[in-house]
N, C-alpha and C. Protein backbone atom coordinates (compact mmCIF):
# COMPACT_ATOMS: atom_id res chain seq x y z
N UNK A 1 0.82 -1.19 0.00
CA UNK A 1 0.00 0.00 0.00
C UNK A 1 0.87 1.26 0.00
N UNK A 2 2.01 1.24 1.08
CA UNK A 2 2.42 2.67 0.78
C UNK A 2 3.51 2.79 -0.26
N UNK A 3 4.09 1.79 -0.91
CA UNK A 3 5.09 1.90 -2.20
C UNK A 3 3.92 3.08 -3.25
N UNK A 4 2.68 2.65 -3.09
CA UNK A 4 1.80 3.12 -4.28
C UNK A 4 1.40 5.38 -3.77
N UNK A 5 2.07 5.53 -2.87
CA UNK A 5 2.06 6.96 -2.23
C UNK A 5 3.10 7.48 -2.44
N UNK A 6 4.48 6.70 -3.01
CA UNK A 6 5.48 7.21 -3.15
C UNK A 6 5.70 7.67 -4.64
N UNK A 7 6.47 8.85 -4.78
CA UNK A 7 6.34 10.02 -6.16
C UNK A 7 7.27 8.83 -7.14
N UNK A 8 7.68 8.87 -7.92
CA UNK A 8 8.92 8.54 -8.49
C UNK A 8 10.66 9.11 -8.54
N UNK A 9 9.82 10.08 -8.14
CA UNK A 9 11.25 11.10 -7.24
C UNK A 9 12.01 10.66 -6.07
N UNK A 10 10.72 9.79 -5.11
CA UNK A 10 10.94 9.75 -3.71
C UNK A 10 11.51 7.89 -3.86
N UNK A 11 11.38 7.48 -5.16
CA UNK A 11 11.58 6.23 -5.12
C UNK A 11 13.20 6.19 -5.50
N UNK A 12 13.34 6.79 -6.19
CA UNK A 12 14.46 6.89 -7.03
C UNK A 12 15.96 7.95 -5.73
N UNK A 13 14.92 8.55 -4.80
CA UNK A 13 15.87 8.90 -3.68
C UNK A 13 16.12 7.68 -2.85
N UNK A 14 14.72 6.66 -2.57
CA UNK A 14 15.10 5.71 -1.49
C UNK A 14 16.18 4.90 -2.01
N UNK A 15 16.39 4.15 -3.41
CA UNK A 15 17.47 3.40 -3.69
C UNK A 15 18.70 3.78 -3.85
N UNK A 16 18.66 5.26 -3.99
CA UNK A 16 20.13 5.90 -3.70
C UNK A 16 20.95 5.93 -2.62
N UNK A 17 19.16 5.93 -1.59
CA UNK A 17 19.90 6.08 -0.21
C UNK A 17 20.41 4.38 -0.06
N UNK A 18 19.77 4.00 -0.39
CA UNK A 18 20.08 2.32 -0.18
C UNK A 18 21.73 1.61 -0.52
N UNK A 19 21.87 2.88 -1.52
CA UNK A 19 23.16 2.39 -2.15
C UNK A 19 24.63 3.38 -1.11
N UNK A 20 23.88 4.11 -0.32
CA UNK A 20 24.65 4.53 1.04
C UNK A 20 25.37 5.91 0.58
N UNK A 21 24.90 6.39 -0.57
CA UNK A 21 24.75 8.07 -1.07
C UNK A 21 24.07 9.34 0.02
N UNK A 22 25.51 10.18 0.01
CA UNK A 22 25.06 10.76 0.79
C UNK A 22 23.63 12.21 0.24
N UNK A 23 23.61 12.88 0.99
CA UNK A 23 22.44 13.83 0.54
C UNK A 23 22.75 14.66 -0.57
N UNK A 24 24.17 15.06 -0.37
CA UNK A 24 25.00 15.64 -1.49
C UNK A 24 25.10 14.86 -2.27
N UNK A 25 25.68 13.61 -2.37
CA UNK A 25 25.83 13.01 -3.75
C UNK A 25 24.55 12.96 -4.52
N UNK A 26 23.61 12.94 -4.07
CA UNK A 26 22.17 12.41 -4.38
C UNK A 26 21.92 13.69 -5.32
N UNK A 27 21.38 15.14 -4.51
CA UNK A 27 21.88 15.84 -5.03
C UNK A 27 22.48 16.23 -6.14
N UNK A 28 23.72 15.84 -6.36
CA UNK A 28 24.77 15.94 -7.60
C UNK A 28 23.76 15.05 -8.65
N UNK A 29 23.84 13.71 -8.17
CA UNK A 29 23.27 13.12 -8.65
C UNK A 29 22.15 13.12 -10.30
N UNK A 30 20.96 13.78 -9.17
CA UNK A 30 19.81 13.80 -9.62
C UNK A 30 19.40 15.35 -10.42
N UNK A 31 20.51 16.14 -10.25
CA UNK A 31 20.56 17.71 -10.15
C UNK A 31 19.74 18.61 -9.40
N UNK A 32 19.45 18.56 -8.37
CA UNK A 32 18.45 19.26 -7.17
C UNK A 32 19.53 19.48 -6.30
N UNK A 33 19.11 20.44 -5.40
CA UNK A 33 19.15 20.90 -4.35
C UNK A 33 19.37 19.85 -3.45
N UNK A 34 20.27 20.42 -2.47
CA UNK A 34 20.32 19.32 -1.34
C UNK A 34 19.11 19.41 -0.26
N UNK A 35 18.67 20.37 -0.29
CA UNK A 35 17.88 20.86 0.44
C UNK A 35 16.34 20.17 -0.04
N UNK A 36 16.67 19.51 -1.40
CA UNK A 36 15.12 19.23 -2.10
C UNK A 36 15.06 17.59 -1.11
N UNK A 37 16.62 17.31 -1.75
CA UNK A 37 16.77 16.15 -1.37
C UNK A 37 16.31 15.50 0.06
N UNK A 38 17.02 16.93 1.08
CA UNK A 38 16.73 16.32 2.73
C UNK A 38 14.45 16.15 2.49
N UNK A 39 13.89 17.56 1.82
CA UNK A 39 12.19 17.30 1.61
C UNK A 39 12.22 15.82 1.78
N UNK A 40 12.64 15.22 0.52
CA UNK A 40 12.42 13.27 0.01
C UNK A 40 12.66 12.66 0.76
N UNK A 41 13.87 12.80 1.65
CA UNK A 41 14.06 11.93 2.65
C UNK A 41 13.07 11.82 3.69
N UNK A 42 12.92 13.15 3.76
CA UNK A 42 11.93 13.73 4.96
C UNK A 42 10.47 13.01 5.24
N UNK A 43 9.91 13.22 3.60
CA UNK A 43 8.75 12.53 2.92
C UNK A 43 8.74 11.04 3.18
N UNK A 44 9.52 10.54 2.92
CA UNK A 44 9.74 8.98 2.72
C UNK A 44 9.94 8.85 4.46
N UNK A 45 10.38 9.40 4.98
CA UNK A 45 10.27 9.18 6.43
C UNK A 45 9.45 8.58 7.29
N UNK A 46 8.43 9.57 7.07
CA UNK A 46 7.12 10.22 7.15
C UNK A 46 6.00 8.67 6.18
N UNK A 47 6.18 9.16 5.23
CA UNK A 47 5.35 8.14 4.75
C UNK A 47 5.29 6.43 4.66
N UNK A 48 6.54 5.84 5.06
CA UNK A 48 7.04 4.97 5.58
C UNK A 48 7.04 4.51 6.69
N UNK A 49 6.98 5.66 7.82
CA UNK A 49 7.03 5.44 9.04
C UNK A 49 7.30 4.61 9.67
N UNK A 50 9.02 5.24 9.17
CA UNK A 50 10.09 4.92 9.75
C UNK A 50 11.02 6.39 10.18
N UNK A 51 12.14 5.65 11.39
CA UNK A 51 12.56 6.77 11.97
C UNK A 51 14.19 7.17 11.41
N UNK A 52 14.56 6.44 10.23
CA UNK A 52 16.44 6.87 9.68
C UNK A 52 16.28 6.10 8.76
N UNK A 53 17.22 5.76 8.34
CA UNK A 53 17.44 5.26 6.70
C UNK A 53 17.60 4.74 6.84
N UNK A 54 18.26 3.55 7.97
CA UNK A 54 18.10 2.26 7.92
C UNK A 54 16.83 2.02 7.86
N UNK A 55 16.01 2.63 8.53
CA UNK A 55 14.35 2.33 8.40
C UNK A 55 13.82 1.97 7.21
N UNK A 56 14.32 3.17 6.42
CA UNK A 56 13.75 3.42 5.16
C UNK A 56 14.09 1.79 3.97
N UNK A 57 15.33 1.53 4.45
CA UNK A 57 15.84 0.51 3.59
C UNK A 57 14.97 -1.16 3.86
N UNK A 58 15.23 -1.00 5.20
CA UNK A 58 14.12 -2.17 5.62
C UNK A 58 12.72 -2.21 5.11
N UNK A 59 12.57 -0.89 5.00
CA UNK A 59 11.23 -1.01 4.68
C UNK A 59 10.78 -0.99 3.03
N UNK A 60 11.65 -0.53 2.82
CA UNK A 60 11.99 -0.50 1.29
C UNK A 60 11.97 -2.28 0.80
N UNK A 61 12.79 -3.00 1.46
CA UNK A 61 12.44 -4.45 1.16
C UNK A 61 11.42 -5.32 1.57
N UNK A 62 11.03 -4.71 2.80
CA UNK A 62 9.68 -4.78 3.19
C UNK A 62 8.58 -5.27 2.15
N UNK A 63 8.22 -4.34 1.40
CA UNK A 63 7.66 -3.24 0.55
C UNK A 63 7.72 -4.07 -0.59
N UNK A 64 9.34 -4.56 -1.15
CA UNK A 64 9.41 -4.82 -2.52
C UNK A 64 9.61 -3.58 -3.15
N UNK A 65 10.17 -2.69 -2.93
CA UNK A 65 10.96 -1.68 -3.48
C UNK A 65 12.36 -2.12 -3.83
N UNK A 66 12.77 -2.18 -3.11
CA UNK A 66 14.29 -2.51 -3.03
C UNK A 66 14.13 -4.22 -3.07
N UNK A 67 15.14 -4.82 -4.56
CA UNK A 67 15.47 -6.00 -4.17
C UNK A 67 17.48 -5.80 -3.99
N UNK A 68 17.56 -7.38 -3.48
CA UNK A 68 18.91 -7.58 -3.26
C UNK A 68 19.73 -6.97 -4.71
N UNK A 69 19.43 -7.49 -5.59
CA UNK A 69 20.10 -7.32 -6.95
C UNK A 69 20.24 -5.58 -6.83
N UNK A 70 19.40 -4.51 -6.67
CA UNK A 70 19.25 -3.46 -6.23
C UNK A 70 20.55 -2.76 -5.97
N UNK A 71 20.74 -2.80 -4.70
CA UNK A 71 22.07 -3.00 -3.96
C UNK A 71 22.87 -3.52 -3.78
């Protein structure tokens, strides 16, 4: 249910984070703002509900967002 609330923006931040990118690289990355970036994290936080990025990653496989091959 909540993979289907997440933007494609916010998906494409969680596997970055997964891959252990920091906010800046992500950032560089994606060409945004770091500041857009901390929003996504923020979002995915929040909508995940979970409390850090390990959260996010667990839950990300949780989910079926994130497979092993992934990362």
């Amino acid at each position: 249910m909540e993979s289907k609330i997440l933007s494609p923006r916010e998906r494409q931040v969680l596997h970055l984070i997964a891959y252990e990118n920091t906010n800046v690289e992500i950032a560089e990355m994606l060409y945004i703002s770091d500041q857009t970036v901390k929003s996504h994290r923020k979002n995915l936080l929040q909508k995940l509900s979970v409390r850090n990025s390990a959260g996010l990653v667990r839950k990300g496989f949780e989910l079926g967002l994130l497979r092993v091959s992934d990362v």
